[in-house]
Protein backbone atom coordinates (compact mmCIF):
# COMPACT_ATOMS: atom_id res chain seq x y z
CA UNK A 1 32.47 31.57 -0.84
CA UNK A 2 30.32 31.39 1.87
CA UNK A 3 26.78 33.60 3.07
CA UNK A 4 28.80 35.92 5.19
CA UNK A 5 31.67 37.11 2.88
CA UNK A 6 29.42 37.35 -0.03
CA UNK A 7 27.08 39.75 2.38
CA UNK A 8 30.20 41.50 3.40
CA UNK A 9 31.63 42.03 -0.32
CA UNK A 10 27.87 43.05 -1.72
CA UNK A 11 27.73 45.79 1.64
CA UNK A 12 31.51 46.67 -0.23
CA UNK A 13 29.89 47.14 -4.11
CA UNK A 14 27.29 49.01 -2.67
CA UNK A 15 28.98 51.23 -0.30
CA UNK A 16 31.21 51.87 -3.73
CA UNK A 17 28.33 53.06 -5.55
CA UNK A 18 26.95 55.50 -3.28
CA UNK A 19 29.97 57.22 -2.01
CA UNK A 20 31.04 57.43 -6.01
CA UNK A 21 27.20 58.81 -6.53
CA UNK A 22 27.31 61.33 -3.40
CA UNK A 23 31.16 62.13 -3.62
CA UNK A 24 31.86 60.78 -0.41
CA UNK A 25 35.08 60.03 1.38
CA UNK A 26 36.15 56.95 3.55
CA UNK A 27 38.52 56.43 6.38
CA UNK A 28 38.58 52.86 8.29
CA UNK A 29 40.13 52.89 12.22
CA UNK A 30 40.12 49.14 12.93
CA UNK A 31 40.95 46.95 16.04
CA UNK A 32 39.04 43.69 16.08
CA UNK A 33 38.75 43.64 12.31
CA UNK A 34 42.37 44.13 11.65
CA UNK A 35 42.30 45.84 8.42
CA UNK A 36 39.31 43.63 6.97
CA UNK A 37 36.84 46.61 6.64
CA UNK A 38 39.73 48.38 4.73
CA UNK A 39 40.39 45.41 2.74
CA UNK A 40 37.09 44.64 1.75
CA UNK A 41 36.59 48.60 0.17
CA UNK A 42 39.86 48.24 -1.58
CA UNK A 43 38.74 44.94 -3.26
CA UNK A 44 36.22 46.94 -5.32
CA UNK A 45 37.32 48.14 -8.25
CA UNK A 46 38.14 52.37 -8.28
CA UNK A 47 38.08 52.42 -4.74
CA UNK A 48 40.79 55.16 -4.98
CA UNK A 49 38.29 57.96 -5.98
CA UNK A 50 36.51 57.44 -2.46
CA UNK A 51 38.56 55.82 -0.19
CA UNK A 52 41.43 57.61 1.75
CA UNK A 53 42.71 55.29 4.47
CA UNK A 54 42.87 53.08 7.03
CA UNK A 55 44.14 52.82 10.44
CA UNK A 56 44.99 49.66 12.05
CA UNK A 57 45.10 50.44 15.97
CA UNK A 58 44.74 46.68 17.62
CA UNK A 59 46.76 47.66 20.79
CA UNK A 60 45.56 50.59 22.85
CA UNK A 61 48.78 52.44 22.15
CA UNK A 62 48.25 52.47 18.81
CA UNK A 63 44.62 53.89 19.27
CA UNK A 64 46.63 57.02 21.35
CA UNK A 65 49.49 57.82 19.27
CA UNK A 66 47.64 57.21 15.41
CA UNK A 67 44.39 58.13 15.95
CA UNK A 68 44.61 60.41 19.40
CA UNK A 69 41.72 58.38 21.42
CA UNK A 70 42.57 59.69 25.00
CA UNK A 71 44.55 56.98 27.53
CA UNK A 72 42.85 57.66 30.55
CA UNK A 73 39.59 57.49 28.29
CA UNK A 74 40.48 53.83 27.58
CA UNK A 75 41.99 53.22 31.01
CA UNK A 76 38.92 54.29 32.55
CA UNK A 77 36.24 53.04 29.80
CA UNK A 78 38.05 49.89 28.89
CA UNK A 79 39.22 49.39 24.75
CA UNK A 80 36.05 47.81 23.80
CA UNK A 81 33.28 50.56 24.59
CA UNK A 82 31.51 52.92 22.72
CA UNK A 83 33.33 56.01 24.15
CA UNK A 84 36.66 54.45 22.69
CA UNK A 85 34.42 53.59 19.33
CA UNK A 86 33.45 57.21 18.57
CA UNK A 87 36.82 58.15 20.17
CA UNK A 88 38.79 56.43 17.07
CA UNK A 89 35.81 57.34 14.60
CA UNK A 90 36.73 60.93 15.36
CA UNK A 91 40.42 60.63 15.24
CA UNK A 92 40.32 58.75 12.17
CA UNK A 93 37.98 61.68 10.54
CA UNK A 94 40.64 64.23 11.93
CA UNK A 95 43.42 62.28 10.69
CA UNK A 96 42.62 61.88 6.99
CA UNK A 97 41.05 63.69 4.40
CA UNK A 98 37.97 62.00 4.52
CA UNK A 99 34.32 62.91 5.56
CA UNK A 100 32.94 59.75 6.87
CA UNK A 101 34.88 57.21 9.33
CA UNK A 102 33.94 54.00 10.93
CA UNK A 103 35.65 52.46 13.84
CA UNK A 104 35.24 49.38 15.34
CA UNK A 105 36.54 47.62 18.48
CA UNK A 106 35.65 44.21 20.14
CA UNK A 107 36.28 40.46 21.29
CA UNK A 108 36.34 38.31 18.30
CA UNK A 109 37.55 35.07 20.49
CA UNK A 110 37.83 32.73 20.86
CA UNK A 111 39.37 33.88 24.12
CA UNK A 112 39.80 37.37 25.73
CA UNK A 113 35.79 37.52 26.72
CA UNK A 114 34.65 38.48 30.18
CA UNK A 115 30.93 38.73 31.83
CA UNK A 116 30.95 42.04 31.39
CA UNK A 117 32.11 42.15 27.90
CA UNK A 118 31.78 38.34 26.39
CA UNK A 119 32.82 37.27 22.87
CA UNK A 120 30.96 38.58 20.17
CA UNK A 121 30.92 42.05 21.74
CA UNK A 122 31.83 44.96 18.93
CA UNK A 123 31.55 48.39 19.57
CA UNK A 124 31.17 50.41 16.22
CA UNK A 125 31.87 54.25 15.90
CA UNK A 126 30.69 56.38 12.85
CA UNK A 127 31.71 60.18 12.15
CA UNK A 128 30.61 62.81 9.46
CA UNK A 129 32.48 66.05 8.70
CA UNK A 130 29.20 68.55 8.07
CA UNK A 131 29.86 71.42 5.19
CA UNK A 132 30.22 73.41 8.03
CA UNK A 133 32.70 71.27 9.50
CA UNK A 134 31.18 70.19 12.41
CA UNK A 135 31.81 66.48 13.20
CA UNK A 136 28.56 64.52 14.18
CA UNK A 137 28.81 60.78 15.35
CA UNK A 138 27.15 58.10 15.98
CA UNK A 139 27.77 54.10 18.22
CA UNK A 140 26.23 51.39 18.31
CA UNK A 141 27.07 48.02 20.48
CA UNK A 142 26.48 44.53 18.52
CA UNK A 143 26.92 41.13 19.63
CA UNK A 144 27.88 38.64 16.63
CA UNK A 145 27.41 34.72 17.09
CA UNK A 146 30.23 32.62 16.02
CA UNK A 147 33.68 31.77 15.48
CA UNK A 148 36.48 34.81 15.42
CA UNK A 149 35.96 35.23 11.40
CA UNK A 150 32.62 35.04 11.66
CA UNK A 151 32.48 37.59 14.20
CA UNK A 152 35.08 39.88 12.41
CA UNK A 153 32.82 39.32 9.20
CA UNK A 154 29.33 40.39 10.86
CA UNK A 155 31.33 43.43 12.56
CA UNK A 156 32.56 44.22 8.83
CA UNK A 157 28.93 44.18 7.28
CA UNK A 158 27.79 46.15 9.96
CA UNK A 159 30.17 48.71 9.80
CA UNK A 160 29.91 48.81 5.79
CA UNK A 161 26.19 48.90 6.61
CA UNK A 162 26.48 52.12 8.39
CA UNK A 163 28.66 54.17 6.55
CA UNK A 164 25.68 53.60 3.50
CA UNK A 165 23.09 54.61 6.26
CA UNK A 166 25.16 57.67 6.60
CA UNK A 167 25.33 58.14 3.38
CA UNK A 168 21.58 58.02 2.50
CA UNK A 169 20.75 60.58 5.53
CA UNK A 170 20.47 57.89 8.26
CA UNK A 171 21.63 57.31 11.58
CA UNK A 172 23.54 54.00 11.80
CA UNK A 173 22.32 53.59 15.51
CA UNK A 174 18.82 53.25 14.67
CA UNK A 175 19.39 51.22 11.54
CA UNK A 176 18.22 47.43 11.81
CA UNK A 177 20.53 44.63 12.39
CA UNK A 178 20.71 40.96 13.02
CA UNK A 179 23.25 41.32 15.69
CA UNK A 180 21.51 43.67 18.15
């Protein structure tokens, strides 16, 4: 197994433990990553008692009618940008039962880059339901080196790496990271 799997399955284990610990709830919205955040969660053991689901929205379409981001918001902000990031975030928080979401959208390559948004690029969403039900999020934009899995992998640690920031009373925005 190589370094960035075995980061991305340890970010899984200990994401585990904490939601577990703080009786937390997870929902996934996934472009880029395709279900690989999702899949990662679900290949630790009792992820049942903390994980809800997860929404695969890789066309824009899907982003509208699953997860309710706004078309003219990605018409006008383009699919990969933090607007559309919290956007799903959000929708996935209002369409499950869970109290913390992370989206993520991007260009994993090897093609579909442009100047203005070049491969690598992954815009990450995060949103908490307060106890007073207030929704509070949070984006961040990272650029990841590599080939498409390696890209999909650093955009999976990094989202895994904020929903534990969350967690502990941190703001995944400000949190550090290798791919800023």
């Amino acid at each position: 197994m190589d370094k960035l799997r075995s980061q991305a399955e340890l970010a899984a284990e200990i994401l585990a433990a904490r939601a577990k610990e703080k009786r937390r709830v997870v929902a996934t919205a996934e472009s880029l990553t395709g279900g690989l955040v999702s899949e990662l969660i679900t290949g630790v053991a009792g992820s049942s008692a903390w994980f809800d689901r997860g929404f695969v929205t890789y066309q824009p379409e899907a982003k509208v009618e699953m997860i309710d981001v706004p078309a003219e918001m990605i018409r006008t902000e383009g699919v990969v940008s933090e607007p559309v990031a919290e956007a799903m975030a959000r929708g996935a928080l209002a369409s499950s039962k869970a109290d913390l979401s992370v989206a993520l959208t991007g260009v994993a390559g090897p093609s579909g880059g442009t100047p203005e948004t070049p491969v690598g690029t992954v815009c990450l969403g995060w949103a908490e339901r307060t106890d007073s039900g207030a929704i509070v999020t949070s984006v961040r934009t990272i650029h990841a080196p590599g080939d498409r899995r390696a890209v999909r992998l650093a955009a999976a640690i990094t989202a895994l790496q904020g929903l534990i920031a969350l967690i502990d009373g941190a703001d995944p925005m400000r949190m550090p990271s290798e791919y800023d």
